[in-house]
Protein backbone atom coordinates (compact mmCIF):
# COMPACT_ATOMS: atom_id res chain seq x y z
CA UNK A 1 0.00 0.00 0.00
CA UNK A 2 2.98 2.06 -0.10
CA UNK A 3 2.59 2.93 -3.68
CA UNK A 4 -0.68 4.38 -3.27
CA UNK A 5 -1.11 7.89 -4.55
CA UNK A 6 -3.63 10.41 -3.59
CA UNK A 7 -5.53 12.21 -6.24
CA UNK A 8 -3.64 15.62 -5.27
CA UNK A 9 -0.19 14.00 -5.84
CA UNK A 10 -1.15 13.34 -9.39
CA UNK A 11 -1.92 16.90 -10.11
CA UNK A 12 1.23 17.91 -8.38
CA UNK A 13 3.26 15.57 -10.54
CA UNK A 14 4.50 17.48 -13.45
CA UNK A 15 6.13 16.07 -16.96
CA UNK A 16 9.44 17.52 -17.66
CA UNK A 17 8.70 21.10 -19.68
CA UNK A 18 5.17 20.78 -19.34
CA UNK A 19 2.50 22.05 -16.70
CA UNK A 20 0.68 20.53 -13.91
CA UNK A 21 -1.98 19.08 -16.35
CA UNK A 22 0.05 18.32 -18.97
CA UNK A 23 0.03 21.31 -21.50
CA UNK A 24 3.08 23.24 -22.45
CA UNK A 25 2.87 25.96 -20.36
CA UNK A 26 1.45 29.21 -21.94
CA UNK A 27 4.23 31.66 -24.18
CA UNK A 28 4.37 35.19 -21.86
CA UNK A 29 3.81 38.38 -24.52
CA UNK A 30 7.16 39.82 -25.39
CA UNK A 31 5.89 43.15 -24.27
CA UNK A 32 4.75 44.64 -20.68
CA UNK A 33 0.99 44.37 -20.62
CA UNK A 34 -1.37 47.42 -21.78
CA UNK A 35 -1.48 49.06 -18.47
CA UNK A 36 1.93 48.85 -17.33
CA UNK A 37 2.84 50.39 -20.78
CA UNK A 38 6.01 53.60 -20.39
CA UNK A 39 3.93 54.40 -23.37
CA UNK A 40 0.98 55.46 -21.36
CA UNK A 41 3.14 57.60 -18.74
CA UNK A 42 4.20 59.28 -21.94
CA UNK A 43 1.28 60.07 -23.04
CA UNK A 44 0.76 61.41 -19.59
CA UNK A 45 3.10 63.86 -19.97
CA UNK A 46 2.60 64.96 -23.55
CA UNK A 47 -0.80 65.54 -22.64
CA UNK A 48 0.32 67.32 -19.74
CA UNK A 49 2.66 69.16 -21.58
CA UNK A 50 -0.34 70.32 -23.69
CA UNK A 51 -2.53 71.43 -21.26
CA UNK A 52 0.28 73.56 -19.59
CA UNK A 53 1.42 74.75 -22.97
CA UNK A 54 -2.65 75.96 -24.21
CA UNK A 55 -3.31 77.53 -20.61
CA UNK A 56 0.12 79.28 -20.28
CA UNK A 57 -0.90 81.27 -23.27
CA UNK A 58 -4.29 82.08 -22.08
CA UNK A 59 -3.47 82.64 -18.59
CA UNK A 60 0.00 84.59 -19.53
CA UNK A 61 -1.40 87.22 -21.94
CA UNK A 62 -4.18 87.38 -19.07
CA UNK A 63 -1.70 88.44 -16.73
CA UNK A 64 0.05 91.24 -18.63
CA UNK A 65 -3.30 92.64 -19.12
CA UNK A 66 -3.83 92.93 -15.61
CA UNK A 67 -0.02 94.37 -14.70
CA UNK A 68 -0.42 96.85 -17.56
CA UNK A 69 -3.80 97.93 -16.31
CA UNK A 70 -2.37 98.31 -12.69
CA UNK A 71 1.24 99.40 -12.96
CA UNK A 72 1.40 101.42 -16.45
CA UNK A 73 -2.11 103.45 -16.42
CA UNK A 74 -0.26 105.49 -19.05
CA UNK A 75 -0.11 102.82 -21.55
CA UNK A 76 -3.68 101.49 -21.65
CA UNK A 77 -4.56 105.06 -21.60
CA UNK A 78 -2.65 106.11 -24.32
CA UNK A 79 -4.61 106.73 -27.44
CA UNK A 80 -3.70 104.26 -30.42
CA UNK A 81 -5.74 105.62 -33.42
CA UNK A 82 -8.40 108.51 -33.42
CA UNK A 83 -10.34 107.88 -30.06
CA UNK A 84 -8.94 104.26 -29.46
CA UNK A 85 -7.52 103.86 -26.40
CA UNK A 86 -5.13 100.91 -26.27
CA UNK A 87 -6.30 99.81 -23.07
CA UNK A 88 -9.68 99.12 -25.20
CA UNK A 89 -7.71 97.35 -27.75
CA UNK A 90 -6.22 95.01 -24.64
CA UNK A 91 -9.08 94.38 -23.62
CA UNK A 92 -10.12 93.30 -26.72
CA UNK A 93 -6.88 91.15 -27.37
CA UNK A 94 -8.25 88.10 -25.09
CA UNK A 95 -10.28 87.10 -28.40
CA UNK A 96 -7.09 86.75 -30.40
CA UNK A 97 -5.53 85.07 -27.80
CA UNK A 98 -7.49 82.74 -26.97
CA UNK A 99 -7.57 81.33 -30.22
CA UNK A 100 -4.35 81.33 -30.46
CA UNK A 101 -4.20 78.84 -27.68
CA UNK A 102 -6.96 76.49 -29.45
CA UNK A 103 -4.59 76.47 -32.11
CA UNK A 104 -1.39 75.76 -30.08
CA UNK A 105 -3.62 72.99 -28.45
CA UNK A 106 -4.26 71.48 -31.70
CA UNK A 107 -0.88 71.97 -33.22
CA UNK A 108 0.93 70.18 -29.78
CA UNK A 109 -1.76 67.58 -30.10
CA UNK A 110 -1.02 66.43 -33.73
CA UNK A 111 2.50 66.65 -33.26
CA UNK A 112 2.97 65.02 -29.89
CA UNK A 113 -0.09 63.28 -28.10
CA UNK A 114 -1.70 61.55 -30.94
CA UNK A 115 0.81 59.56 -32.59
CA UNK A 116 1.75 58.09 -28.87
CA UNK A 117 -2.14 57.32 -28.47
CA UNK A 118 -2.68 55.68 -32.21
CA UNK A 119 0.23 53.50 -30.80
CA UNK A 120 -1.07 52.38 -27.70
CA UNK A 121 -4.22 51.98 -29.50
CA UNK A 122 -2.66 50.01 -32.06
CA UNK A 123 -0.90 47.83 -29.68
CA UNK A 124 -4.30 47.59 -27.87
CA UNK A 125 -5.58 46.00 -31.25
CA UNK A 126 -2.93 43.44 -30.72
CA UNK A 127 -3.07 42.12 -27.22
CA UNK A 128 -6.53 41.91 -27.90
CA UNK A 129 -6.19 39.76 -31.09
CA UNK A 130 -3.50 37.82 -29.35
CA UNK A 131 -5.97 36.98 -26.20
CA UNK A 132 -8.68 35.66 -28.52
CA UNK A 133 -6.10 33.67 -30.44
CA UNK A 134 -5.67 31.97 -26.77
C-alpha cells in the first residue's frame, strides 16, 4: 500500500517542460501588458505638456493685461488711433488670444499626443487579437 497515490499527488506531478496538467505551459507576450505600458506615462506627460502649454498662453497674456492695467495706467490710456484707447484694444486682445491657444492645443496635439495614443491603440488592437487567439 505504499505505492498508493492520492488524487492531489497526481496533479502535483508534473512532466518535464510541461505544466501541472500536462500542457506546455502558456508563451508570456514579449511586451509589458497594456497598463503597465512607459507608453501610457508618456502620453501622460505629452498631454500634460499640452494642457500647460494651451493655458500658459491664455493665462500669460491674461496676466500682462492685468499688470499693464495696474502698474502702467499710461499705456492702456494712451490713445492708439483717433479715439482708441489701447487699453480698449487690450481688452479686446483676449479674443485673439485665446484662439491662439486652441490652435497651439491642436498643433501640440497632432505633433505630440496623438501619434503616442494611435500607438497604444494600435498595440491595444494586438493584445486583444492575441488573447482571442488563446
Amino acid at each position: 500500500m505504499g505505492n498508493v497515490k492520492k488524487r492531489g499527488d497526481e496533479e502535483k506531478e508534473e512532466v518535464a517542460g510541461r505544466g501541472e496538467r500536462g500542457h506546455a505551459p502558456r508563451r508570456q507576450p514579449q511586451h509589458a501588458p497594456l497598463g503597465h505600458h512607459s507608453d501610457l506615462r508618456v502620453l501622460r506627460t505629452a498631454y500634460r505638456w499640452q494642457r500647460r502649454v494651451a493655458t500658459l498662453t491664455a493665462l500669460g497674456y491674461f496676466l500682462v493685461f492685468l499688470v499693464l492695467s495696474a502698474c502702467a495706467p499710461p499705456v492702456t490710456t494712451a490713445r492708439v488711433a483717433d479715439g482708441l484707447p489701447a487699453g480698449l484694444l487690450l481688452a479686446l486682445a483676449p479674443l485673439p488670444v485665446t484662439l491662439l491657444a486652441i490652435a497651439l492645443y491642436e498643433h501640440t496635439a497632432r505633433r505630440h499626443v496623438d501619434p503616442l495614443a494611435r500607438r497604444i491603440r494600435h498595440q491595444a488592437e494586438v493584445d486583444a487579437r492575441r488573447e482571442a487567439r488563446r
